[in-house]
Each structure stands twice: as C-alpha cells, then as structure tokens.
C-alpha atoms as a PDB file:
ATOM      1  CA  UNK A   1      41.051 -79.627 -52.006  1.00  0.00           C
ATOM      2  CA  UNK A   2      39.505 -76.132 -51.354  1.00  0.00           C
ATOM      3  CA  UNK A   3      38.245 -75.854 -47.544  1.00  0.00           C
ATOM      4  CA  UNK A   4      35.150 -74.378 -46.258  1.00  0.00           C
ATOM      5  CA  UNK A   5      36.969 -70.647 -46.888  1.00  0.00           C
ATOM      6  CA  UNK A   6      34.359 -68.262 -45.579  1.00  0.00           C
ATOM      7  CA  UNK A   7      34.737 -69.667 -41.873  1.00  0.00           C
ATOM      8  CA  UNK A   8      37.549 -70.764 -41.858  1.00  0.00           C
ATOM      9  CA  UNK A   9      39.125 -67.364 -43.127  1.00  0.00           C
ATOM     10  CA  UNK A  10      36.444 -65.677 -40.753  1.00  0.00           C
ATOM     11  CA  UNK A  11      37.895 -67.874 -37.617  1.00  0.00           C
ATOM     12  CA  UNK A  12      41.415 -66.979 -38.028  1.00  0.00           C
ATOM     13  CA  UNK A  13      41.136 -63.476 -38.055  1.00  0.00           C
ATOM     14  CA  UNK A  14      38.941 -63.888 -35.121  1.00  0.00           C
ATOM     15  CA  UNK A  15      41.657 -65.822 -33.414  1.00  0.00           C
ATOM     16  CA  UNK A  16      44.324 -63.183 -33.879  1.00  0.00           C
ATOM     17  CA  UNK A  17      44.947 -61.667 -30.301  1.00  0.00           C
ATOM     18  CA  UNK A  18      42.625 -64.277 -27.886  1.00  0.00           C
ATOM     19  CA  UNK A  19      44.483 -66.574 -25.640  1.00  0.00           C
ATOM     20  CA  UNK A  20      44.051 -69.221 -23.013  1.00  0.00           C
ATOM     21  CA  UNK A  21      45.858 -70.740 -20.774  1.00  0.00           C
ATOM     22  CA  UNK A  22      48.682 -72.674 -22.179  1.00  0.00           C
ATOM     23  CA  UNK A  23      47.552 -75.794 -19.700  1.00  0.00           C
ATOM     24  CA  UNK A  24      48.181 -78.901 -22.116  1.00  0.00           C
ATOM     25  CA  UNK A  25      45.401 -80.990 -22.320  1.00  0.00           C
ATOM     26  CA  UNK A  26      44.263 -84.688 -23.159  1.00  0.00           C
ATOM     27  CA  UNK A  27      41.507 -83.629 -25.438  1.00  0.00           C
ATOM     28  CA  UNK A  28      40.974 -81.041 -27.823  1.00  0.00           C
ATOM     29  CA  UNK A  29      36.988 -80.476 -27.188  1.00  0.00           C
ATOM     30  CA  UNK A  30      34.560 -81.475 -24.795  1.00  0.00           C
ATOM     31  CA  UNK A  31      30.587 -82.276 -26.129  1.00  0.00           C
ATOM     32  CA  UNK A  32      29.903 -81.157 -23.157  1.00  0.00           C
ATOM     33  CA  UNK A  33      30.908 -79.561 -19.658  1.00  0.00           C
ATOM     34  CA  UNK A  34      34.303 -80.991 -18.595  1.00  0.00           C
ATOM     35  CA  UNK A  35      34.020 -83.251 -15.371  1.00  0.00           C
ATOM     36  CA  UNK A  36      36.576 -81.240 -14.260  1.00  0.00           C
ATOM     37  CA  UNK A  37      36.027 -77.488 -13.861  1.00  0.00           C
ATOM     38  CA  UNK A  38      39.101 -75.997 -13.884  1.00  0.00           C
ATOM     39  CA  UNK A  39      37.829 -71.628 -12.955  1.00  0.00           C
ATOM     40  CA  UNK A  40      41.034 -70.382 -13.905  1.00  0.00           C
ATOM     41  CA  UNK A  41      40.689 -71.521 -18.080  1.00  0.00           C
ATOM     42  CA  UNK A  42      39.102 -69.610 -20.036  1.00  0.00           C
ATOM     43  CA  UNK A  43      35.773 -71.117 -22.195  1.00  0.00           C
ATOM     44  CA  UNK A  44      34.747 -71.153 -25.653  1.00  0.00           C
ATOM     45  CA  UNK A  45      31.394 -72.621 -26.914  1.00  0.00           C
ATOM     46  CA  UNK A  46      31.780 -73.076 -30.586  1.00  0.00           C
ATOM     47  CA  UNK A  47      28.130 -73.539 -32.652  1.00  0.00           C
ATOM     48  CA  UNK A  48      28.761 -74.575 -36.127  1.00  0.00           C
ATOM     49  CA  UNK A  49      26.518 -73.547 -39.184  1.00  0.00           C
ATOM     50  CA  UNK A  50      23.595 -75.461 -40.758  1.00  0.00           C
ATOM     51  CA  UNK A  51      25.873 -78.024 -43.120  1.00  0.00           C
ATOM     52  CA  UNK A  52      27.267 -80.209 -39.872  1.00  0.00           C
ATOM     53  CA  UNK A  53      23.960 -80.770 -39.255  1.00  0.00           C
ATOM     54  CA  UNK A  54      22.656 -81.918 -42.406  1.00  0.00           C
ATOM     55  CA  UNK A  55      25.848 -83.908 -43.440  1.00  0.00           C
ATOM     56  CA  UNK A  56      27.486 -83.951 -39.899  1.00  0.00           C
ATOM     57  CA  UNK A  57      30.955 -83.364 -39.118  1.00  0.00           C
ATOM     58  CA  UNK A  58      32.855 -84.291 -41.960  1.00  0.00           C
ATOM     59  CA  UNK A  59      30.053 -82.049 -44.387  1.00  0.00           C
ATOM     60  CA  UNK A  60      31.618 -81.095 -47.656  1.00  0.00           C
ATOM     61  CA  UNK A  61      30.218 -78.095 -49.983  1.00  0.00           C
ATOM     62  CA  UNK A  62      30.521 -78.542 -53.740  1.00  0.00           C
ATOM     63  CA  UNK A  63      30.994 -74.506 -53.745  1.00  0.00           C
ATOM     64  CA  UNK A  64      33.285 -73.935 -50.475  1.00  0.00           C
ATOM     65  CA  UNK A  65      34.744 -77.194 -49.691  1.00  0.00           C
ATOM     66  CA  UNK A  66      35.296 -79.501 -46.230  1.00  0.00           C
ATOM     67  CA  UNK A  67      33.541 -77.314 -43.045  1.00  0.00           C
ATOM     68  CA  UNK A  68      36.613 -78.334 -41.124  1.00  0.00           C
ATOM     69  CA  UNK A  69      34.602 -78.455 -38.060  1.00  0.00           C
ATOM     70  CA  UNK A  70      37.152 -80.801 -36.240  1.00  0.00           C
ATOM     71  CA  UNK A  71      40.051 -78.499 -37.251  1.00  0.00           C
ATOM     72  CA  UNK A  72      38.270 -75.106 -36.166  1.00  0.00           C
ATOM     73  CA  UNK A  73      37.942 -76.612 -32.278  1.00  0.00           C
ATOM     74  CA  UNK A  74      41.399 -77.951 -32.600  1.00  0.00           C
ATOM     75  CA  UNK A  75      42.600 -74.059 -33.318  1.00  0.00           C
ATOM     76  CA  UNK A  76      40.732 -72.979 -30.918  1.00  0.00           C
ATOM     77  CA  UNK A  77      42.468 -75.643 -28.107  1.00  0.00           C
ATOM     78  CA  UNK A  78      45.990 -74.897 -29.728  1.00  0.00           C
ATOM     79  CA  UNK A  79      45.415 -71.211 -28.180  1.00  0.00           C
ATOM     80  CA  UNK A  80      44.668 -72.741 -24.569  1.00  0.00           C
ATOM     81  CA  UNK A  81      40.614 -72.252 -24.330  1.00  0.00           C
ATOM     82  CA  UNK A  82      38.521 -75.165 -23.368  1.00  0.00           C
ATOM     83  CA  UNK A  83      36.541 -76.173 -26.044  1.00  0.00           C
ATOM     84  CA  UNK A  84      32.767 -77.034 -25.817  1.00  0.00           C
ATOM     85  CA  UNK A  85      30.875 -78.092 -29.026  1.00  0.00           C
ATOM     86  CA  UNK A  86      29.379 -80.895 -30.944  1.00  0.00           C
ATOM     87  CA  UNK A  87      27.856 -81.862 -34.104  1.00  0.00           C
ATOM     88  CA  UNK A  88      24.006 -81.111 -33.534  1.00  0.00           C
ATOM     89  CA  UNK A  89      21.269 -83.670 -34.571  1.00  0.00           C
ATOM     90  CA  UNK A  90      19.537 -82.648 -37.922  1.00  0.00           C
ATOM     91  CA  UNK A  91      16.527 -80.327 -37.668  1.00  0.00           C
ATOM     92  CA  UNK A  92      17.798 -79.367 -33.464  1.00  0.00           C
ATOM     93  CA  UNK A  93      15.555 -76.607 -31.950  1.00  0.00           C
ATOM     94  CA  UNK A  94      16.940 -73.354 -31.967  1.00  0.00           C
ATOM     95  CA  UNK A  95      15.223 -72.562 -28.904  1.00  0.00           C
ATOM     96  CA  UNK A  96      15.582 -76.028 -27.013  1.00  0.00           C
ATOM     97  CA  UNK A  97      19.465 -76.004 -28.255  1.00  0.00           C
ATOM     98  CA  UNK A  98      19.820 -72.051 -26.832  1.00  0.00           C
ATOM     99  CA  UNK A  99      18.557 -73.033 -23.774  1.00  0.00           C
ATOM    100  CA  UNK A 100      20.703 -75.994 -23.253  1.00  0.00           C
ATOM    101  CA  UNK A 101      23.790 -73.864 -23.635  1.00  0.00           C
ATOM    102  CA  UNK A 102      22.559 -71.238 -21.690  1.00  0.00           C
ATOM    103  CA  UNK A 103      22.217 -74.021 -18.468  1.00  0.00           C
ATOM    104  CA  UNK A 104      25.780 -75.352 -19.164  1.00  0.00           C
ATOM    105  CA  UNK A 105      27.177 -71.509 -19.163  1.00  0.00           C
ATOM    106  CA  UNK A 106      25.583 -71.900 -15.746  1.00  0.00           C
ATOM    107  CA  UNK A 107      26.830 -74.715 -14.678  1.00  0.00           C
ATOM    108  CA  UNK A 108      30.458 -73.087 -15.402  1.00  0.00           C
ATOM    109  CA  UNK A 109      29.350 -70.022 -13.705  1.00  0.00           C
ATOM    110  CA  UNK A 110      28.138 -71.365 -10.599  1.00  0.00           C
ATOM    111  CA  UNK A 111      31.779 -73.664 -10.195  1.00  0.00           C
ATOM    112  CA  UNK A 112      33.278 -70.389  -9.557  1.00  0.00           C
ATOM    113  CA  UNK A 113      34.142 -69.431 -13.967  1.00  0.00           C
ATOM    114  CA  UNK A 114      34.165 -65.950 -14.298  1.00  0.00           C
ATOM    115  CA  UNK A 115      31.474 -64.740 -17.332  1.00  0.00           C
ATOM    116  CA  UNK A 116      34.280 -62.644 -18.459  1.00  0.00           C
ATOM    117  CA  UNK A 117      35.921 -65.601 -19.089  1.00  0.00           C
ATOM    118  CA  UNK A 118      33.058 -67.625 -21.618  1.00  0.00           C
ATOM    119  CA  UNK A 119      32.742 -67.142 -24.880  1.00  0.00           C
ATOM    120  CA  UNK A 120      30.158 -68.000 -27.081  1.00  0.00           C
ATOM    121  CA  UNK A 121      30.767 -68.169 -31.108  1.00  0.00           C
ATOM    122  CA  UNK A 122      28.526 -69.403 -33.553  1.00  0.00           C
ATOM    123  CA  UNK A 123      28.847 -69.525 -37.295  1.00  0.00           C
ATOM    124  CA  UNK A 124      25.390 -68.522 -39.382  1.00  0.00           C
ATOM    125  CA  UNK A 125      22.742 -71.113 -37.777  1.00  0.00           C
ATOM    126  CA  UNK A 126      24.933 -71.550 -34.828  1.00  0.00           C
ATOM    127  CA  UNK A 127      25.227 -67.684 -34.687  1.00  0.00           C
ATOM    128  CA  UNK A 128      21.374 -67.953 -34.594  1.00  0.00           C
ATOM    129  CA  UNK A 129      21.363 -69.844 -31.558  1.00  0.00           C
ATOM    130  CA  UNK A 130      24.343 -67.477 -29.806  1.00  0.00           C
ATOM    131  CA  UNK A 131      22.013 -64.920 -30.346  1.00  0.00           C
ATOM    132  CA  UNK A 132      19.393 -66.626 -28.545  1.00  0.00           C
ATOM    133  CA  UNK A 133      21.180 -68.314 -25.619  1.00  0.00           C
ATOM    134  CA  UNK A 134      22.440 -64.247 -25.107  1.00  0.00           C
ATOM    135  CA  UNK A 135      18.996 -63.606 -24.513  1.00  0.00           C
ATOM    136  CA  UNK A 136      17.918 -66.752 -22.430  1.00  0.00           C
ATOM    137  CA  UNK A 137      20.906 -66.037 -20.528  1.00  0.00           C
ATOM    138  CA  UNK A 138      20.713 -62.567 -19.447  1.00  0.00           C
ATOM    139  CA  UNK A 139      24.348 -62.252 -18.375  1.00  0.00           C
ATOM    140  CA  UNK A 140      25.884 -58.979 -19.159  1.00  0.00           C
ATOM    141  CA  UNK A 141      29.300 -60.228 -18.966  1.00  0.00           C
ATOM    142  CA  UNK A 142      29.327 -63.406 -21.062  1.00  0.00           C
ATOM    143  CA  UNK A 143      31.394 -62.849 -24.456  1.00  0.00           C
ATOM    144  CA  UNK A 144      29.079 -63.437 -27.811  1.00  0.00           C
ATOM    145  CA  UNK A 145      30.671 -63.764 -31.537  1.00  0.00           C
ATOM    146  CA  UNK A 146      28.067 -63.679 -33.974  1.00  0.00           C
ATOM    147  CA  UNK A 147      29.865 -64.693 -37.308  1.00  0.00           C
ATOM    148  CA  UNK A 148      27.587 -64.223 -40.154  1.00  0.00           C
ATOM    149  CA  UNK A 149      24.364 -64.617 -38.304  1.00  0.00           C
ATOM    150  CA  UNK A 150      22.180 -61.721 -38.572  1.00  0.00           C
ATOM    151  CA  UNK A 151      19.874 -62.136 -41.865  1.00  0.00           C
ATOM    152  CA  UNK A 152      20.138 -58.577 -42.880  1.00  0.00           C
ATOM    153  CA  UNK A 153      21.973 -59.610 -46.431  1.00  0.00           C
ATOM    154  CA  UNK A 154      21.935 -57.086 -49.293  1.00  0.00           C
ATOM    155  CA  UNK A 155      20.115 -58.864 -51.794  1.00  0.00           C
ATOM    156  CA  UNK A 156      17.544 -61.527 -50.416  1.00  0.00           C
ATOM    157  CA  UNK A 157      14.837 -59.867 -48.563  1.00  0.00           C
ATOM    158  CA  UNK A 158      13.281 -62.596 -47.795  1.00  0.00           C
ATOM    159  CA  UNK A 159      16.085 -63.061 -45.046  1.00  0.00           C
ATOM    160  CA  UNK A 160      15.942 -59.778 -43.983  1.00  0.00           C
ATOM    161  CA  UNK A 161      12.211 -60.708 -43.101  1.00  0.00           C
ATOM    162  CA  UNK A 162      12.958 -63.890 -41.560  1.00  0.00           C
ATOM    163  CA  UNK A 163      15.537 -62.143 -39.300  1.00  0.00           C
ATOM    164  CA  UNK A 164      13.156 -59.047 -38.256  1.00  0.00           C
ATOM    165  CA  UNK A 165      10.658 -61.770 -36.941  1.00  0.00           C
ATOM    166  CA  UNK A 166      13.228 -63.820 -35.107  1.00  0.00           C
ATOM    167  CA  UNK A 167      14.769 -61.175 -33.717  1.00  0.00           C
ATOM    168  CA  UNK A 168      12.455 -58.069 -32.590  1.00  0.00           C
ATOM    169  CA  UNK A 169      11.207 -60.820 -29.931  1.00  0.00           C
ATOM    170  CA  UNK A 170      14.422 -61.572 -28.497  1.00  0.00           C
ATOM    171  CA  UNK A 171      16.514 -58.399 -28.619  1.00  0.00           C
ATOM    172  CA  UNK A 172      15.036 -56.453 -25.942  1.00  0.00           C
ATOM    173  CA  UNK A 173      16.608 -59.383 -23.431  1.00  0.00           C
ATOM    174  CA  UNK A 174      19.978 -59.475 -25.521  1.00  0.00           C
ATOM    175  CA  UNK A 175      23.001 -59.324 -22.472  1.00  0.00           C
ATOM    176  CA  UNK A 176      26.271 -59.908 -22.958  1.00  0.00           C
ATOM    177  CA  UNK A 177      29.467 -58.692 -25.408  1.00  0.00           C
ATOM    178  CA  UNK A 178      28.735 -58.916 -28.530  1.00  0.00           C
ATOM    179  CA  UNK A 179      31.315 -59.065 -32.098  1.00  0.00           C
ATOM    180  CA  UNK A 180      29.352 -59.189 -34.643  1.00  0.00           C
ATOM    181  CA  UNK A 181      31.011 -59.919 -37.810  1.00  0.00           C
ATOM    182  CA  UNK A 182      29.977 -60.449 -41.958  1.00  0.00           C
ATOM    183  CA  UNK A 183      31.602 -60.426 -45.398  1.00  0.00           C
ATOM    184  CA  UNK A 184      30.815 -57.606 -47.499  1.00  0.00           C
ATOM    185  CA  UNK A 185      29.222 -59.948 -50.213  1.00  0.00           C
ATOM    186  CA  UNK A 186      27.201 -62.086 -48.279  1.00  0.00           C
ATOM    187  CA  UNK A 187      23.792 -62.302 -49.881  1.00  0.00           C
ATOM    188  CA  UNK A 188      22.091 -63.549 -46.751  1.00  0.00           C
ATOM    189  CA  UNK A 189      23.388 -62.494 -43.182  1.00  0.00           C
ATOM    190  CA  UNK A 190      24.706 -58.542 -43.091  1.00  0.00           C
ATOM    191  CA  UNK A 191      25.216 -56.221 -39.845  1.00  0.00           C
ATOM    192  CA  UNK A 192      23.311 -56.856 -36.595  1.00  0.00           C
ATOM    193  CA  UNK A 193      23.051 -53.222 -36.430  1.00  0.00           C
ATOM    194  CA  UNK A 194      19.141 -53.598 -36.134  1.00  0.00           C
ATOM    195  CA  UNK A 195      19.254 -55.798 -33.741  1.00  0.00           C
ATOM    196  CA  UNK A 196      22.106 -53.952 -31.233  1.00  0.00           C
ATOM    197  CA  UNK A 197      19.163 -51.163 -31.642  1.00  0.00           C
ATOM    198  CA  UNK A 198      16.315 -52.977 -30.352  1.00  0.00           C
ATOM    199  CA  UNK A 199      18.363 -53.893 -27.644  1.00  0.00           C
ATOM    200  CA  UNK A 200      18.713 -52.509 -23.789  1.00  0.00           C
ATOM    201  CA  UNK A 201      20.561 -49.294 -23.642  1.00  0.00           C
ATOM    202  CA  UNK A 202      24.350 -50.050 -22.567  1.00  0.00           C
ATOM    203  CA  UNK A 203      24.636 -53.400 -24.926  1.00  0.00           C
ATOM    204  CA  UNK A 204      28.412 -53.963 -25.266  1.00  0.00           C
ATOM    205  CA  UNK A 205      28.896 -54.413 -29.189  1.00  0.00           C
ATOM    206  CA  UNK A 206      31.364 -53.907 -31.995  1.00  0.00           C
ATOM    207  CA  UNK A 207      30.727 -54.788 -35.792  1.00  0.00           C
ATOM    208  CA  UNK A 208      33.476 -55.769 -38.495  1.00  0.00           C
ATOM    209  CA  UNK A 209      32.461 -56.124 -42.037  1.00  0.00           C
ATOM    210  CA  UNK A 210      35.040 -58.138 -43.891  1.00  0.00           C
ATOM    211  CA  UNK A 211      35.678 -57.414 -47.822  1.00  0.00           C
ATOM    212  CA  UNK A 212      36.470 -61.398 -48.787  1.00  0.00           C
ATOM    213  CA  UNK A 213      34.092 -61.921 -51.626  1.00  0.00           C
ATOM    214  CA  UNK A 214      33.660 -65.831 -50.419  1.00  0.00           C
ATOM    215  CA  UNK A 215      30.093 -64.719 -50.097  1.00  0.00           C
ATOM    216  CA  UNK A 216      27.785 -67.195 -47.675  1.00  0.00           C
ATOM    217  CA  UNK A 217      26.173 -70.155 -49.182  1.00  0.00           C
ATOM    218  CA  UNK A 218      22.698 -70.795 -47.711  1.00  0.00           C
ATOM    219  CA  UNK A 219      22.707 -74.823 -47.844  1.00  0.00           C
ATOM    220  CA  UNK A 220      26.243 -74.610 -45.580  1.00  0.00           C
ATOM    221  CA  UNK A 221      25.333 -71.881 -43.388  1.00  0.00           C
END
C-alpha cells in the first residue's frame, strides 16, 4: 500500500546528516518529558499534521496513504534523539498546545539541556504550532523545522489570507533556528519568506523548496 509520501519523503531528506547519541533505549518516544533527563541527548519534538488528529495515529488518506506517524518517531529514535510527541486530541488549541510545548522545552532547559540541543519539527498543522511555540518561547537557540507550514501556497489565496492573519501577530516574537521547507506543488503551504521578514532582525533561517509533485492534501495536513 502507498504511504503518506509527502512526509514521509519530506522526513528523510530531513534526516540525512542529524544524529544523536547512539545511547540504546527502552522506548522509541516519550508523550511526554522523560522521567529521566539525560543533558547530554539531544531532543526532538515531533508535531504531526491535521489527519492524526482527526483519525488518530493509524489515519489513512485515500490520496497519500498510511501517515506513518509511529514509523516517523521510530526513524527519528533509530538516529539516537529522544523523541517527544503524541497523537493530539481532535480540534487541540493551537495556542494552548504551543504553549504546552513551549513549558516542557523548559522543563528540559532548566535540567541543564542545552537549546542547541532541542529541536522542534512539525508537519503542516503541527508546523503551525512550531511556529507558535517559537514565538511563546523566545529562545534564540532552540532548533525549529517548519515542514510545509506556512500557508503561502500558489494557488489558494484563501490560505495565503489565513496565514497573513495568523502570522503578522506572532512573527515579531519569532526566536529560534528556523528550516523552513515546502514542495514546489503544494497548493496550500509555500515559503515562510513573509514571515522570516516580519521577524526580529538576526532570525536564524534557511528555506528549501523541494520539486516532488506529491503536492499537500488539505484534509491530511
């Protein structure tokens, strides 16, 4: 059966080059902070798109597939990060959901975890929510991949609306290190150029546009 291509695809050229520590461990995510913190590991908050949390973890797309969500941690782990995610609750507040991340980056932070050393990825909805918990957080060295998450699309402007209002409120607090990255036929989310502008002069940010064609369907973002 086809997978959940434009993440997945997305994900593993993300992956190419980022390593942990090669610690084994017993699990391969953690819903939440470990009850160990171990400083010397290095972090990855992974916040899926809008699919899990319609159809939850095992959500399947008639057009792209299974989201893998279990698999994507489990690459993630294989490369030696600790893995913090879970399967939000349908309709979860962007804001209330930001903000919770934003404390448990805190709670890593102030265990002695170096913000060089947490990263924050989130896929389309989740990317939403990265974007946000950058700007809650105010941490200039905390690691942000936005994958697919800035509504600047080339065909729908009625994303390209949605995103201006979201974002012209938030941007001007936007810390951190920021990938941002698209497909070059995605009809919804495009660069997060407009955003990077709005934000504080000495923002940290690259941009990759891929050239996939798998496109970004808006009822599994």
């Amino acid at each position: 059966m086809k997978t959940f291509a434009s993440i997945t695809v997305i994900l593993s050229i993300f992956l190419i080059g980022l390593s942990g520590s090669a610690q084994a461990k017993t699990s391969f995510y953690y819903k939440d902070i470990p009850p160990s913190i171990d400083t010397s590991q290095k972090y990855i908050f992974f916040l899926h798109g809008l699919i899990v949390e319609k159809k939850g973890p095992h959500a399947e797309s008639k057009k792209y597939g299974r989201y893998e969500y279990y698999n994507i941690l489990k690459a993630f782990s294989d490369r030696g990060f600790i893995v913090i995610s879970e399967a939000r609750r349908r309709g979860t507040d962007i804001q209330e959901y930001a903000s919770k991340v934003a404390d448990q980056i805190r709670t890593l932070m102030a265990a002695g975890v170096a913000p060089e050393r947490i990263t924050v990825i989130g896929y389309s909805r989740g990317a939403t929510i990265t974007l946000r918990t950058s700007s809650i957080l105010g941490e200039p060295k905390v690691n942000f991949v936005v994958l697919a998450g800035c509504g600047h699309g080339k065909y729908k402007k009625k994303y390209q609306k949605r995103f201006e209002e979201f974002v012209k409120p938030i941007a001007p607090d936007l810390r951190g290190r920021f990938l941002s990255i698209y497909d070059d036929s995605d009809k919804i989310s495009g660069s997060c150029q407009k955003a990077f502008d709005l934000a504080p002069e000495g923002l940290e940010y690259d941009e990759k546009e891929l050239k996939t064609h798998l496109g970004h369907h808006e009822r599994t973002g």
